[in-house]
Protein backbone atom coordinates (compact mmCIF):
# COMPACT_ATOMS: atom_id res chain seq x y z
CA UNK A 1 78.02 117.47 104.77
CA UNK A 2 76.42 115.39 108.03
CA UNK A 3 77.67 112.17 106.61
CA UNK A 4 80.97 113.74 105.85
CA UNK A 5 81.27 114.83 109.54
CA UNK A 6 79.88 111.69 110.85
CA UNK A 7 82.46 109.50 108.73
CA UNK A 8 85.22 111.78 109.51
CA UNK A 9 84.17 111.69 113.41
CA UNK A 10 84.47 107.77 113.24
CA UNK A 11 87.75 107.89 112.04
CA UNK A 12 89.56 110.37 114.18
CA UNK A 13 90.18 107.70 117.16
CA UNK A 14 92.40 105.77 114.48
CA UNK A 15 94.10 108.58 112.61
CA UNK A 16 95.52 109.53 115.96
CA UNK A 17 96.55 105.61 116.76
CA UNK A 18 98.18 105.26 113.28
CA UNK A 19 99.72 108.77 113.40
CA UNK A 20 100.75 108.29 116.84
CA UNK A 21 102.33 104.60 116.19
CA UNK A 22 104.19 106.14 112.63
CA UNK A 23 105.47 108.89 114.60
CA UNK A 24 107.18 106.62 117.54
CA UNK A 25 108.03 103.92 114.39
CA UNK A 26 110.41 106.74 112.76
CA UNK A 27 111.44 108.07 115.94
CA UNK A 28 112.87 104.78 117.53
CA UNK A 29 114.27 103.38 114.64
CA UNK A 30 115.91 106.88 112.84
CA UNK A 31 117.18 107.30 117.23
CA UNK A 32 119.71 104.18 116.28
CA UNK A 33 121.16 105.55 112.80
CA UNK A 34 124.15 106.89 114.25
CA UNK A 35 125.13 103.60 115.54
CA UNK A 36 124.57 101.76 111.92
CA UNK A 37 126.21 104.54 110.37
CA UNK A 38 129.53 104.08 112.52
CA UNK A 39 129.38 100.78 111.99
CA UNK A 40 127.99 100.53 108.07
CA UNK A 41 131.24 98.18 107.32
CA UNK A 42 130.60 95.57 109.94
CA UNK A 43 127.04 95.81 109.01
CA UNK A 44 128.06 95.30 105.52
CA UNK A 45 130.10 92.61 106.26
CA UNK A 46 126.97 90.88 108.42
CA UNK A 47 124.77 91.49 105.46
CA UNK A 48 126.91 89.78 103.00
CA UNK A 49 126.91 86.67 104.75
CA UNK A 50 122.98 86.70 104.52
CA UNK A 51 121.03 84.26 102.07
CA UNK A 52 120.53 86.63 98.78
CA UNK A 53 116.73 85.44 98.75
CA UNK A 54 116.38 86.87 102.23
CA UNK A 55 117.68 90.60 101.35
CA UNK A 56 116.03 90.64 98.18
CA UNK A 57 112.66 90.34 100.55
CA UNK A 58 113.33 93.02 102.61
CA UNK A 59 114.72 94.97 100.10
CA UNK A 60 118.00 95.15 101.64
CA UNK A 61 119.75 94.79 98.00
CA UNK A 62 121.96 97.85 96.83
CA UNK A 63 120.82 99.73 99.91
CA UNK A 64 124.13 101.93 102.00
CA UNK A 65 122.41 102.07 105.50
CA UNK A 66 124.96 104.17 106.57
CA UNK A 67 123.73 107.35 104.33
CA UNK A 68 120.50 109.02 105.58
CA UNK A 69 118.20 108.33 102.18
CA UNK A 70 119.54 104.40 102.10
CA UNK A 71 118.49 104.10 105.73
CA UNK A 72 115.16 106.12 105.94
CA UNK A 73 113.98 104.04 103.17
CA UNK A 74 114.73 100.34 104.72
CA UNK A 75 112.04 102.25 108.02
CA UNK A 76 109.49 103.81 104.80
CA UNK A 77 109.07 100.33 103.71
CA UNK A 78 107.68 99.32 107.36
CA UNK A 79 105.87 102.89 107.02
CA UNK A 80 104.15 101.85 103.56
CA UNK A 81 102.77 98.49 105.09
CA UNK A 82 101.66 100.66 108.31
CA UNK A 83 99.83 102.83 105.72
CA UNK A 84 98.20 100.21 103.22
CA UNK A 85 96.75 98.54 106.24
CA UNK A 86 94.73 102.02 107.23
CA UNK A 87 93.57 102.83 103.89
CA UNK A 88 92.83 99.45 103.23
CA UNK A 89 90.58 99.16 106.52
CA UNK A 90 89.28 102.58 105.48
CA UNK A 91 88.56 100.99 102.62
CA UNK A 92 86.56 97.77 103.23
CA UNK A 93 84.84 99.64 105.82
CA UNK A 94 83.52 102.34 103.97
CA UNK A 95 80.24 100.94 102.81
CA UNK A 96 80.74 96.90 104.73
CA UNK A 97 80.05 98.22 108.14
CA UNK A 98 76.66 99.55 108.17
CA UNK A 99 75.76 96.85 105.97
CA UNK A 100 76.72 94.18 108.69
CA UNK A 101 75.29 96.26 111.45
CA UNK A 102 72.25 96.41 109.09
CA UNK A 103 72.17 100.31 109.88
CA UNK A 104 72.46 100.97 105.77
CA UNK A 105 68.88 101.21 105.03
CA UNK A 106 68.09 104.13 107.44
CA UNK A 107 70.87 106.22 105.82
CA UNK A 108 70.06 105.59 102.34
CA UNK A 109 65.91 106.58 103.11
CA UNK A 110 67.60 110.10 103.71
CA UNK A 111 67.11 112.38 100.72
CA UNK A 112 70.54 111.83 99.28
CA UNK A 113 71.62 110.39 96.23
CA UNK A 114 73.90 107.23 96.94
CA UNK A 115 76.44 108.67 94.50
CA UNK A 116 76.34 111.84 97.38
CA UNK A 117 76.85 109.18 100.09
CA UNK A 118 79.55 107.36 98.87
CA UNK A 119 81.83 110.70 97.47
CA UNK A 120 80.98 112.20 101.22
CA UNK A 121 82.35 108.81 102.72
CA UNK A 122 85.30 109.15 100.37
CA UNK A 123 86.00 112.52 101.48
CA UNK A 124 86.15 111.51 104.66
CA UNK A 125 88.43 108.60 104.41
CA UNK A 126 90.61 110.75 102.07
CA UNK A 127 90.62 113.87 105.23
CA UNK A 128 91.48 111.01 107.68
CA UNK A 129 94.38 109.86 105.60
CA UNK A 130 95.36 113.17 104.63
CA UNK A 131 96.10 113.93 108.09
CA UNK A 132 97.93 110.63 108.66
CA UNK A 133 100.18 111.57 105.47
CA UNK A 134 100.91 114.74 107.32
CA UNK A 135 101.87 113.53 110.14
CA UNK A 136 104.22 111.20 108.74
CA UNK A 137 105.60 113.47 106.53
CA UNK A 138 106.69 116.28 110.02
CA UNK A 139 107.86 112.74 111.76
CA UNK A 140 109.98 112.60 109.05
CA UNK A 141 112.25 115.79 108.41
CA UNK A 142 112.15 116.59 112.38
CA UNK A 143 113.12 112.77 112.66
CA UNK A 144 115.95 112.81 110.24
CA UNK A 145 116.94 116.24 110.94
CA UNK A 146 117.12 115.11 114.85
CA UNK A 147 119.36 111.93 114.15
CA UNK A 148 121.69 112.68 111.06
CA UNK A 149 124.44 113.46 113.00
CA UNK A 150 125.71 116.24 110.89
CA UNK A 151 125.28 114.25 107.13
CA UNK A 152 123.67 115.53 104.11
CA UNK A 153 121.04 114.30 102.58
CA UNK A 154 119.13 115.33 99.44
CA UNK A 155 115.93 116.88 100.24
CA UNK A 156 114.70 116.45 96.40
CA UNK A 157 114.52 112.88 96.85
CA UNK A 158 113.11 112.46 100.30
CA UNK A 159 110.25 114.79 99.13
CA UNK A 160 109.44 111.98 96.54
CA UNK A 161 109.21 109.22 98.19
CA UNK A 162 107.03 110.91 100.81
CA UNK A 163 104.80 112.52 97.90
CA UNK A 164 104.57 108.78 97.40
CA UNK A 165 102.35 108.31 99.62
CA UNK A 166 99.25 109.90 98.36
CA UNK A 167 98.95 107.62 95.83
CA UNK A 168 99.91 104.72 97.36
CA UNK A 169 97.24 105.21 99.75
CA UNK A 170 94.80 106.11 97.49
CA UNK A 171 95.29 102.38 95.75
CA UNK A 172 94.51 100.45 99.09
CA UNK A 173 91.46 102.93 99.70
CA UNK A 174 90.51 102.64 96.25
CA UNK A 175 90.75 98.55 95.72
CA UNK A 176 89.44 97.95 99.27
CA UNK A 177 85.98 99.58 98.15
CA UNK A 178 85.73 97.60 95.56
CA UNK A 179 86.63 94.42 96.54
CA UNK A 180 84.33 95.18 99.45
CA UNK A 181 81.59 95.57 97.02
CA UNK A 182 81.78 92.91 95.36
CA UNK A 183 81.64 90.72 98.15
CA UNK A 184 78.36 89.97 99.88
CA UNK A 185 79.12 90.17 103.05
CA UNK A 186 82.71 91.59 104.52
CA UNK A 187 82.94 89.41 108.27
CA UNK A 188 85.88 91.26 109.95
CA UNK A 189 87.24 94.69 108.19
CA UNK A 190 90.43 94.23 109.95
CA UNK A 191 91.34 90.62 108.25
CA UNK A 192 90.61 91.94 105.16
CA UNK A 193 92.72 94.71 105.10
CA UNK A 194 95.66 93.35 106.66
CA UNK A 195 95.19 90.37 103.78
CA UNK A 196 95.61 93.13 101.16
CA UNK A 197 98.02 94.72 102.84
CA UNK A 198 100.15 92.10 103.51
CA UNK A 199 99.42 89.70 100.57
CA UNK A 200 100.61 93.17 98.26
CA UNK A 201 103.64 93.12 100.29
CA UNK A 202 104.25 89.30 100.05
CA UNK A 203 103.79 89.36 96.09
CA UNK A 204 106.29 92.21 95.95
CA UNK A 205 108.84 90.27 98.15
CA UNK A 206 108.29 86.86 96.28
CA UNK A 207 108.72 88.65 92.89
CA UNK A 208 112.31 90.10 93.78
CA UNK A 209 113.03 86.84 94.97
CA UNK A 210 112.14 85.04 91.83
CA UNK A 211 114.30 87.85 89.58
CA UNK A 212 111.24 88.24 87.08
CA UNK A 213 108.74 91.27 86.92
CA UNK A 214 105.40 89.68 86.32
CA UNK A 215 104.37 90.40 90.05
CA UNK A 216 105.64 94.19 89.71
CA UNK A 217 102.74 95.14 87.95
CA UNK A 218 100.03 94.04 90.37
CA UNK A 219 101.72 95.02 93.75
CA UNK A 220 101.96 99.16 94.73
CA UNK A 221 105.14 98.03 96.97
CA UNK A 222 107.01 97.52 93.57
CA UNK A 223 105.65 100.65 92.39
CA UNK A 224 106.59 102.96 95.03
CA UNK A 225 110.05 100.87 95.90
CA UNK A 226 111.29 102.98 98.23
CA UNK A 227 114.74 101.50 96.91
CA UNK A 228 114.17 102.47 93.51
CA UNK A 229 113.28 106.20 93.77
CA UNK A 230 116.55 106.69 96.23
CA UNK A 231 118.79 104.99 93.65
CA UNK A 232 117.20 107.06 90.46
CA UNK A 233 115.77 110.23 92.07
CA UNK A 234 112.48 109.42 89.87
CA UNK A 235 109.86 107.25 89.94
CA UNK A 236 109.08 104.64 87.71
CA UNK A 237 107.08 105.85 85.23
CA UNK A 238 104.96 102.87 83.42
CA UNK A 239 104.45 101.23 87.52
CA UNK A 240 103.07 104.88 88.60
CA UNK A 241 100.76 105.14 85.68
CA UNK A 242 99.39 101.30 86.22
CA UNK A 243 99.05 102.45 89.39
CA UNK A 244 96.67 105.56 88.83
CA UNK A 245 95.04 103.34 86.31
CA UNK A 246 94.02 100.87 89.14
CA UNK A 247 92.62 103.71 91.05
CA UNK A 248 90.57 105.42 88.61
CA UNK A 249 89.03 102.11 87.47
CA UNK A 250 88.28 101.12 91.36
CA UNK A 251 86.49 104.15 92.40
CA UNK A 252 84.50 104.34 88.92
CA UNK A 253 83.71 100.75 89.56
CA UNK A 254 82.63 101.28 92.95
CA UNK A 255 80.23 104.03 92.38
CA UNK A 256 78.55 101.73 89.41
CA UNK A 257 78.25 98.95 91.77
CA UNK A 258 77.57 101.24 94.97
CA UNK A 259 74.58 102.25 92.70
CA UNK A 260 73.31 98.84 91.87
CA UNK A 261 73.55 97.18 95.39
CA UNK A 262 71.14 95.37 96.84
CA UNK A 263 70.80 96.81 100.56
CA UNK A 264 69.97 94.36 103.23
CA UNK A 265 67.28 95.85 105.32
CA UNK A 266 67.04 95.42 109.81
CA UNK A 267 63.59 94.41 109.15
């Protein structure tokens, strides 16, 4: 449980910076829906006139901003790239870092197993954003509740897109390990993650934009479209399930390859 402790300790300094900076994100932007609501047909209107190729990017297609759900999910989509980028630095940071400071040797001369140290690192990183999901998910109802201005909203469907979360998270975690493993050396944690991050979220904006769904199936933004789940109260099944898939065959793969690494030593 030390390394557990010592990972988690390492982490709290950012789960407060990314819960922090979620919690002001929903705040400011859910403090202006009155205002889009009252004016949803000028918006509308403004919309409309926009290049197709453009909304389809943003996701800004088949979306009424002036209902609670339709709005709250054009701000979750700026949430989800918020939260790929910390699991995804969790991620490539989980083993990469005391491998560049070439600190990796002392821990593994300990009398642990390195399948112990890598599930205790996990843990960690799962605690940490755990607590971030948390967070985001009391921003959210005291948020909406706050700013609704008296409209309904169903509370089925906003408790699905945030039990989204878990697993979306758990993909950028769960990939970032193992693409971190495979490389020899990872040179800056925070490129890397924002690449995957933001490279997921690219794919998933150029594949709307090109009308076809071979992109859908590698990108967790198409699989958790915030869009989708308000419009259908359900997730999409075969995306979700590709999904898990991803994840279970990144964290075996990273505890085969955690196991066969070749540890650079200080000395």
């Amino acid at each position: 449980m030390n390394i557990y402790k010592h990972e988690f300790k390492m982490n709290v300094r950012s789960v407060i910076t990314w819960s922090v900076s979620l919690t002001l994100l929903l705040l400011v932007f859910m403090s202006i829906f009155t205002s889009f609501a009252k004016d949803a047909e000028l918006l509308t209107k403004t919309l409309a006139q926009m290049p197709e190729q453009l909304l389809v990017a943003f996701g800004l297609t088949g979306l009424d901003l002036s209902t609670v759900l339709g709005y709250y999910s054009f701000i979750f989509l700026f949430c989800q790239i918020c939260l790929a980028i910390q699991a995804a630095n969790y991620g490539f940071s989980l083993v990469s870092v005391e491998e560049r400071d070439m600190t990796a040797d002392f821990l593994l001369a300990k009398p642990v197993s390195r399948t112990h140290i890598l599930t205790s690192k996990l843990l960690a990183a799962l605690t940490s954003l755990t607590i971030t999901n948390l967070v985001v998910w009391a921003a959210s109802f005291v948020c909406i509740n706050l700013f609704r201005d008296g409209r309904t909203y169903d509370t089925k469907i906003l408790f699905m897109l945030l039990l989204s979360i878990v697993v979306f998270q758990l993909f950028f975690l769960s990939v970032g390990i193992f693409v971190s493993l495979l490389m020899k050396r990872v040179r800056s944690v925070t490129s890397a993650s924002m690449a995957l991050a933001f490279g997921m979220y690219i794919l998933s904006a150029f594949g709307g934009m090109l009308g076809g769904d071979s992109l859908d199936v590698i990108t967790p933004f198409k699989h958790f479209e915030p869009k989708y789940i308000v419009a259908n109260g359900a997730y999409d099944t075969p995306l979700v399930l590709l999904n898990v898939a991803v994840i279970v065959l990144a964290v075996v793969g990273s505890y085969v390859l955690y196991g066969r690494r070749n540890i650079h030593t200080a000395v």
